[in-house]
PDB file of N, CA and C in Angstrom:
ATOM      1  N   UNK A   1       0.850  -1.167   0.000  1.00  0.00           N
ATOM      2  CA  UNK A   1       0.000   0.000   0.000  1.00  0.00           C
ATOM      3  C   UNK A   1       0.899   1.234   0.000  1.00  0.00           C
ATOM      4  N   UNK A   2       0.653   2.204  -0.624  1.00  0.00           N
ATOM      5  CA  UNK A   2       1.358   3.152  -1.041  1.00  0.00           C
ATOM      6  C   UNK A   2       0.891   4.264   0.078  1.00  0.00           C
ATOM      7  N   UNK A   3       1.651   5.555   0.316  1.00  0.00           N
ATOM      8  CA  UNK A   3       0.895   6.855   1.380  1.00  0.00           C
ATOM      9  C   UNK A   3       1.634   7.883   0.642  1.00  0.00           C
ATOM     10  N   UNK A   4       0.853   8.901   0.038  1.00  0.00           N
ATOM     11  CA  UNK A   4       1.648   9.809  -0.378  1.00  0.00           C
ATOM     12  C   UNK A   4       1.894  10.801   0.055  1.00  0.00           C
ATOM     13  N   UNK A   5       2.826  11.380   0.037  1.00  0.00           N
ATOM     14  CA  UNK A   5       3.564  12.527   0.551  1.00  0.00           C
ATOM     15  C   UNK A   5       2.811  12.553   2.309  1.00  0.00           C
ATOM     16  N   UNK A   6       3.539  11.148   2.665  1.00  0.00           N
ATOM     17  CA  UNK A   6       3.445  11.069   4.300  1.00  0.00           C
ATOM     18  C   UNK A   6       4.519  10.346   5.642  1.00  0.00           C
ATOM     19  N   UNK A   7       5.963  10.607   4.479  1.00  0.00           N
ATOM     20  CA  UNK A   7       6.943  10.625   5.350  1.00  0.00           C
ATOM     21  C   UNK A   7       7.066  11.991   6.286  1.00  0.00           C
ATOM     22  N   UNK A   8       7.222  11.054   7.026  1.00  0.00           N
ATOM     23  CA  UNK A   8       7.602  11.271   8.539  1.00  0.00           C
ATOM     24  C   UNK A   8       9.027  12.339   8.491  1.00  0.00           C
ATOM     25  N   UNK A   9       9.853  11.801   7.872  1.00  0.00           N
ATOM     26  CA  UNK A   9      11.220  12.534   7.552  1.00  0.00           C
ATOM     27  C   UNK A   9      11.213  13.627   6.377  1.00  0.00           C
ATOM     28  N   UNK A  10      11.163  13.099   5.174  1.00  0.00           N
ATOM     29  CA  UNK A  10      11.441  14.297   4.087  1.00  0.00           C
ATOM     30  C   UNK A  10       9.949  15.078   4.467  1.00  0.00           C
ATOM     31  N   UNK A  11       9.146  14.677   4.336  1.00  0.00           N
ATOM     32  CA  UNK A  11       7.318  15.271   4.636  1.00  0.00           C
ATOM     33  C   UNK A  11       6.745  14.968   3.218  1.00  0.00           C
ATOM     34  N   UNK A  12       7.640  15.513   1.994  1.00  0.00           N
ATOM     35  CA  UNK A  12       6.848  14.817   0.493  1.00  0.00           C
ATOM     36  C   UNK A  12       6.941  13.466   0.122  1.00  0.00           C
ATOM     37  N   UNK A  13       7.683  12.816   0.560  1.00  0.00           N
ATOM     38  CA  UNK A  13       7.933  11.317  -0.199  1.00  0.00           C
ATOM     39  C   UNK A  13       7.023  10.400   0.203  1.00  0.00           C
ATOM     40  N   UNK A  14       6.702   9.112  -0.627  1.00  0.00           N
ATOM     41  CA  UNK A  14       5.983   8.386  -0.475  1.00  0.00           C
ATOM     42  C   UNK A  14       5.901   7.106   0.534  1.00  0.00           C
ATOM     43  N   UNK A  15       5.729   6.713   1.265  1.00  0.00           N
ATOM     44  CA  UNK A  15       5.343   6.050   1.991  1.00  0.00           C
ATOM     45  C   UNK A  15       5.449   4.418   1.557  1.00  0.00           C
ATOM     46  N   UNK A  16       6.029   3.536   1.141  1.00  0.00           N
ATOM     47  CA  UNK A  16       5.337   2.370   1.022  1.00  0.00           C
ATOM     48  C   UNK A  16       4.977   0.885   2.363  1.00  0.00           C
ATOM     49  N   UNK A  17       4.033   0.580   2.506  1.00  0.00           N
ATOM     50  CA  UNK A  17       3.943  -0.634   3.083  1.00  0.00           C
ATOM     51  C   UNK A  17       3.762  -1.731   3.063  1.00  0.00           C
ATOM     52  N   UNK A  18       4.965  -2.583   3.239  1.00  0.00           N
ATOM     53  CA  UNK A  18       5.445  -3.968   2.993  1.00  0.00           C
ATOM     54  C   UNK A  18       5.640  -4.662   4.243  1.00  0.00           C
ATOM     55  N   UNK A  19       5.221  -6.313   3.217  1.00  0.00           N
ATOM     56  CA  UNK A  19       5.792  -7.273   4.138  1.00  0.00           C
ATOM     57  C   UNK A  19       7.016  -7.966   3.370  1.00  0.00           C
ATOM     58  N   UNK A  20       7.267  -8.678   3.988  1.00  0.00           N
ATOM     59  CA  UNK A  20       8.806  -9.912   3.564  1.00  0.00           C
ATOM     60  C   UNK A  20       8.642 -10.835   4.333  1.00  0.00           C
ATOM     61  N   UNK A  21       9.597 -11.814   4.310  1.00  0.00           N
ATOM     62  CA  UNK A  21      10.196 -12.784   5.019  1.00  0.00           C
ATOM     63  C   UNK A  21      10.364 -12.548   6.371  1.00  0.00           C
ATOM     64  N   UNK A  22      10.745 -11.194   6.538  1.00  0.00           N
ATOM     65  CA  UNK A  22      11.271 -11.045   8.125  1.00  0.00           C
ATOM     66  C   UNK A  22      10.074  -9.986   8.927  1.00  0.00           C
ATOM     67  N   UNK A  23       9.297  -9.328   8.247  1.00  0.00           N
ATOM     68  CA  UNK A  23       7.902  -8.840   8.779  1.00  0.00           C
ATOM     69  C   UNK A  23       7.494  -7.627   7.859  1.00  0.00           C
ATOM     70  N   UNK A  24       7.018  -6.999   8.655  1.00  0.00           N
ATOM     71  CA  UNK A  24       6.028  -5.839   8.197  1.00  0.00           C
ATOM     72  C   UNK A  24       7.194  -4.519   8.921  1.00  0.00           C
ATOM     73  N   UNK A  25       6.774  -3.540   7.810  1.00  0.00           N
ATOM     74  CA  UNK A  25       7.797  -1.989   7.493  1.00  0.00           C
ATOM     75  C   UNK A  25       7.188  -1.464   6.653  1.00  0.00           C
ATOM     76  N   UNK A  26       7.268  -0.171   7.088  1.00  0.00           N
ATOM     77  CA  UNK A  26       7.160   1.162   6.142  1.00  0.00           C
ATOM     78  C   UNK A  26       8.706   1.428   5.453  1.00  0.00           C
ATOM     79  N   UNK A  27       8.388   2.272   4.015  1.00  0.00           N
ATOM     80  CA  UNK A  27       9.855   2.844   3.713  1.00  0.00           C
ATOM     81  C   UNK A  27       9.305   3.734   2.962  1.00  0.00           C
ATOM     82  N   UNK A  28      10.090   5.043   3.125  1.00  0.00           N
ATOM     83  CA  UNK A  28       9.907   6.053   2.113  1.00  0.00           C
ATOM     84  C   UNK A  28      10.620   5.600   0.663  1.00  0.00           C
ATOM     85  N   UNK A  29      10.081   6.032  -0.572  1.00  0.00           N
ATOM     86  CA  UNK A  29      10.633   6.062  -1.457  1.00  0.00           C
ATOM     87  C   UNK A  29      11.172   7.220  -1.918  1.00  0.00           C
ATOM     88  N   UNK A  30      10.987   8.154  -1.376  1.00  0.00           N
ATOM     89  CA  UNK A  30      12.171   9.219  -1.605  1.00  0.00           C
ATOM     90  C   UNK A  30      13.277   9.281  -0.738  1.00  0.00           C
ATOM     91  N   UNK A  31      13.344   9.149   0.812  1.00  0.00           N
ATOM     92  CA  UNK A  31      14.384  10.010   1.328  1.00  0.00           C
ATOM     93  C   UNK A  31      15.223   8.374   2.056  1.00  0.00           C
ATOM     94  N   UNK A  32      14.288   7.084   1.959  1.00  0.00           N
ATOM     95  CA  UNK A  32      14.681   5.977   2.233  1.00  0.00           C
ATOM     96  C   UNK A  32      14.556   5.880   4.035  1.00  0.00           C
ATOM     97  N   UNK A  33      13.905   6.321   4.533  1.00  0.00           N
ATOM     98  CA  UNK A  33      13.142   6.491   5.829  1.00  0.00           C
ATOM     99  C   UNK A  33      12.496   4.786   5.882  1.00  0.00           C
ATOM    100  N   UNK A  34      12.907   4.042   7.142  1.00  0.00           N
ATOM    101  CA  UNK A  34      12.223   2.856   6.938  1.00  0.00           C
ATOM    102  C   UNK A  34      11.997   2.917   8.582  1.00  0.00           C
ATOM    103  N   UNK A  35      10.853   2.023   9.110  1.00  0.00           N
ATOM    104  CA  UNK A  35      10.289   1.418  10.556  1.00  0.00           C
ATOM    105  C   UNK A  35       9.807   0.203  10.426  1.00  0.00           C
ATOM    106  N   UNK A  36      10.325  -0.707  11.371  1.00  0.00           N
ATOM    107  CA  UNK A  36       9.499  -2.321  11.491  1.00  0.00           C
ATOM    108  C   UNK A  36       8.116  -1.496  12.019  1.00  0.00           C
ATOM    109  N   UNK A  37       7.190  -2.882  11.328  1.00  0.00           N
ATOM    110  CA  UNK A  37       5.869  -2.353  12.009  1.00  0.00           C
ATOM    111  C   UNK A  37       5.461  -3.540  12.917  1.00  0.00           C
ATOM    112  N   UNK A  38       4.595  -3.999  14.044  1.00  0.00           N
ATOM    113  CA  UNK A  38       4.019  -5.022  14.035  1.00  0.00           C
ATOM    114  C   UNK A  38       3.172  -5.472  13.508  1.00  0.00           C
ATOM    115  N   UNK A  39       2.829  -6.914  12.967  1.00  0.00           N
ATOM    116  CA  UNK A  39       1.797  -7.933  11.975  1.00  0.00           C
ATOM    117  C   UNK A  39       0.559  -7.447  12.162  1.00  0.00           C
ATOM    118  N   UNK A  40      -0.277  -7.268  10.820  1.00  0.00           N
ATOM    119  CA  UNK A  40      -1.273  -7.093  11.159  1.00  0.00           C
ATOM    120  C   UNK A  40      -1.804  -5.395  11.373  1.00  0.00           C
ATOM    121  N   UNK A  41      -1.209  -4.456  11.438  1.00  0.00           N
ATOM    122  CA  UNK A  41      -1.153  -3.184  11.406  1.00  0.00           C
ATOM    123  C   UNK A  41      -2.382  -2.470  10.125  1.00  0.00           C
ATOM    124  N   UNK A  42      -3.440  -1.842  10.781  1.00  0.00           N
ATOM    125  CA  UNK A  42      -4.693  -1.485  10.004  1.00  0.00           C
ATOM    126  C   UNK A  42      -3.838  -0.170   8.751  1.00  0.00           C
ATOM    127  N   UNK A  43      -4.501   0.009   7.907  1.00  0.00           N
ATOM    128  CA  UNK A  43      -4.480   1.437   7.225  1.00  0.00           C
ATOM    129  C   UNK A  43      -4.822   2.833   7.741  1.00  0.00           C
ATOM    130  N   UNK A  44      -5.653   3.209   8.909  1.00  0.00           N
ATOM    131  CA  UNK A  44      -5.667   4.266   9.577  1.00  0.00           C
ATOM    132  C   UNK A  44      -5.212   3.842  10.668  1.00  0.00           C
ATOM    133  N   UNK A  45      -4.565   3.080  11.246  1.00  0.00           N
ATOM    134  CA  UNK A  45      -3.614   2.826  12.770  1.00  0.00           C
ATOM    135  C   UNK A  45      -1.982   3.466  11.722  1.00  0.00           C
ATOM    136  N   UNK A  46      -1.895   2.938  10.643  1.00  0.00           N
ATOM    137  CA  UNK A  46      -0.308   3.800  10.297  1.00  0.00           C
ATOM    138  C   UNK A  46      -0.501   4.716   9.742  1.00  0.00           C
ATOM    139  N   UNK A  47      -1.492   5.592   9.390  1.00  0.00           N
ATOM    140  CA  UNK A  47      -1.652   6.526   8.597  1.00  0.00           C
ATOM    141  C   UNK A  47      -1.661   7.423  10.520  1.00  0.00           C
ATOM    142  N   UNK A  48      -2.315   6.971  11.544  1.00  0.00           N
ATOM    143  CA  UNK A  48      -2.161   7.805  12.759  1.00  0.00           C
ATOM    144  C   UNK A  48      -0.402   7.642  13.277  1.00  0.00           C
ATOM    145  N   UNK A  49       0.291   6.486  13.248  1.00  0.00           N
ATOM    146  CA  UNK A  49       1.565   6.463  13.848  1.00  0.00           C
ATOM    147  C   UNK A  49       2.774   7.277  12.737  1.00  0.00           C
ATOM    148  N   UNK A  50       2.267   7.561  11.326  1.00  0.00           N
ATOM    149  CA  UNK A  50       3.187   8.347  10.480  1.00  0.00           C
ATOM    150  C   UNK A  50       2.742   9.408  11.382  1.00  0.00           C
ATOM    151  N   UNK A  51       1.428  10.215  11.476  1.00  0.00           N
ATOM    152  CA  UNK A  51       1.706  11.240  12.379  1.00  0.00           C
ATOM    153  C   UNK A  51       1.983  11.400  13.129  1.00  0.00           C
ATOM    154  N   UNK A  52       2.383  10.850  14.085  1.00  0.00           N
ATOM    155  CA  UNK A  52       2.649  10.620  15.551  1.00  0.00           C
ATOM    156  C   UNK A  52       4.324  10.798  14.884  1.00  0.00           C
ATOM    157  N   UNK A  53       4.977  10.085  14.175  1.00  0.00           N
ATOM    158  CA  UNK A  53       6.310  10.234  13.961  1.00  0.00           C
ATOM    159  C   UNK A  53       7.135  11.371  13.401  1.00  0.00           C
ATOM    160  N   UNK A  54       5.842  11.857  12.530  1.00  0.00           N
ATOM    161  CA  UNK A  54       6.408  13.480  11.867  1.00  0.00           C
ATOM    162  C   UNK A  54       6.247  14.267  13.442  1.00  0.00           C
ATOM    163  N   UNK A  55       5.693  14.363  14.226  1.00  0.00           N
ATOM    164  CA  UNK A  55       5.501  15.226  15.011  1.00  0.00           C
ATOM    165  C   UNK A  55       6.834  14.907  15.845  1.00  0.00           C
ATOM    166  N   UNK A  56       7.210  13.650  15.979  1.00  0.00           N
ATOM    167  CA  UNK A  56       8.561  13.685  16.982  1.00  0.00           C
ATOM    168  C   UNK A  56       9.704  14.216  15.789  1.00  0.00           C
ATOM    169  N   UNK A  57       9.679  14.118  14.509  1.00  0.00           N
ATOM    170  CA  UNK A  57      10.906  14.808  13.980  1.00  0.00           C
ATOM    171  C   UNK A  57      10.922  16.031  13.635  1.00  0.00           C
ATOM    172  N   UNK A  58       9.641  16.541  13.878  1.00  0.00           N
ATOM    173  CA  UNK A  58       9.683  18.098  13.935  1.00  0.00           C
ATOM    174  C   UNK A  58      10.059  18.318  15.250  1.00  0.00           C
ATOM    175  N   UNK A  59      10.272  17.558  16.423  1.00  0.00           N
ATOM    176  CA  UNK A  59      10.392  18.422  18.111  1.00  0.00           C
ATOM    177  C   UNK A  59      11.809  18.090  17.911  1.00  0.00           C
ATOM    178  N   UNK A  60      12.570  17.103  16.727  1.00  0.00           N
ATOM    179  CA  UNK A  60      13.474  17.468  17.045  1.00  0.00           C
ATOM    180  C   UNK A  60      14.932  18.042  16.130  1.00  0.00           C
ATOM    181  N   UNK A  61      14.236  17.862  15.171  1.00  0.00           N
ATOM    182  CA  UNK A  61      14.758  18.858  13.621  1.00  0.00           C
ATOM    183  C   UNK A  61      14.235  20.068  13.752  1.00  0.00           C
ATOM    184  N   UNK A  62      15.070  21.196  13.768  1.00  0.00           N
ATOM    185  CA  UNK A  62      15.002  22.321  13.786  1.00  0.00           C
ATOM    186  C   UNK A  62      14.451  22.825  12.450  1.00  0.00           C
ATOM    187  N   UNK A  63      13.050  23.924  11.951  1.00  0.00           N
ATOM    188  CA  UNK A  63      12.708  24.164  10.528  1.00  0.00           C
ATOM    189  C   UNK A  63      14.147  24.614  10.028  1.00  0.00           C
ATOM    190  N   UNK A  64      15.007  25.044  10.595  1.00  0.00           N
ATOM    191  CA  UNK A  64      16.119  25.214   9.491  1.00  0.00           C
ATOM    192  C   UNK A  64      17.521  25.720  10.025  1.00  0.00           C
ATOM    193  N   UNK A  65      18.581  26.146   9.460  1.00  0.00           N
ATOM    194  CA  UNK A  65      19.762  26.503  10.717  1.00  0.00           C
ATOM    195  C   UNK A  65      19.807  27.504  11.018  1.00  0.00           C
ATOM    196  N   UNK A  66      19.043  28.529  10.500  1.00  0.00           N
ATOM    197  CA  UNK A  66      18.910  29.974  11.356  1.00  0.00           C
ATOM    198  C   UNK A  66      18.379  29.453  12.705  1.00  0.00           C
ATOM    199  N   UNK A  67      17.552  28.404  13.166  1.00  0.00           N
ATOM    200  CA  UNK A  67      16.769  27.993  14.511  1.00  0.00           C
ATOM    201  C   UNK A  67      18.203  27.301  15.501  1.00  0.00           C
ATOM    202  N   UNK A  68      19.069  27.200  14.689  1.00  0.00           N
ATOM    203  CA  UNK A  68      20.086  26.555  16.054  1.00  0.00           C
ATOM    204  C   UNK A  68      20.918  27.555  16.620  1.00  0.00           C
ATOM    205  N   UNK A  69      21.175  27.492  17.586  1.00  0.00           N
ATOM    206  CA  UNK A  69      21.649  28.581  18.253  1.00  0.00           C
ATOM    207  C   UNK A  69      23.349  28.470  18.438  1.00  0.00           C
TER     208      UNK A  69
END
């Protein structure tokens, strides 16, 4: 299943969600952003934990280097 422009990291790139051999993960296809997920994981339970994850890399990526002190 594809999510567009709902990385967590770059913010435009795409999202994909896969399984394999060894489990279930998200990966961006632009910026290469990947997370194990656990089995079984709904389409609006990761569409809520991508947000939950952009929000921790905005508290801790600064919008840009004029913000670091």
């Amino acid at each position: 299943m594809l999510h567009f422009k709902a990385c967590p990291k770059c913010v435009t790139g795409t999202v994909e969600h896969k399984r394999d051999s060894h489990g279930t993960y998200v990966q961006c296809l632009n910026c290469g952003f990947m997370r194990d997920l656990t089995d079984g994981i709904s389409g609006p339970e990761l569409t809520h934990l991508l947000a939950v994850w952009r929000n921790d890399f905005a508290a801790v990526e600064p919008e840009s280097a004029d913000a670091v002190a």
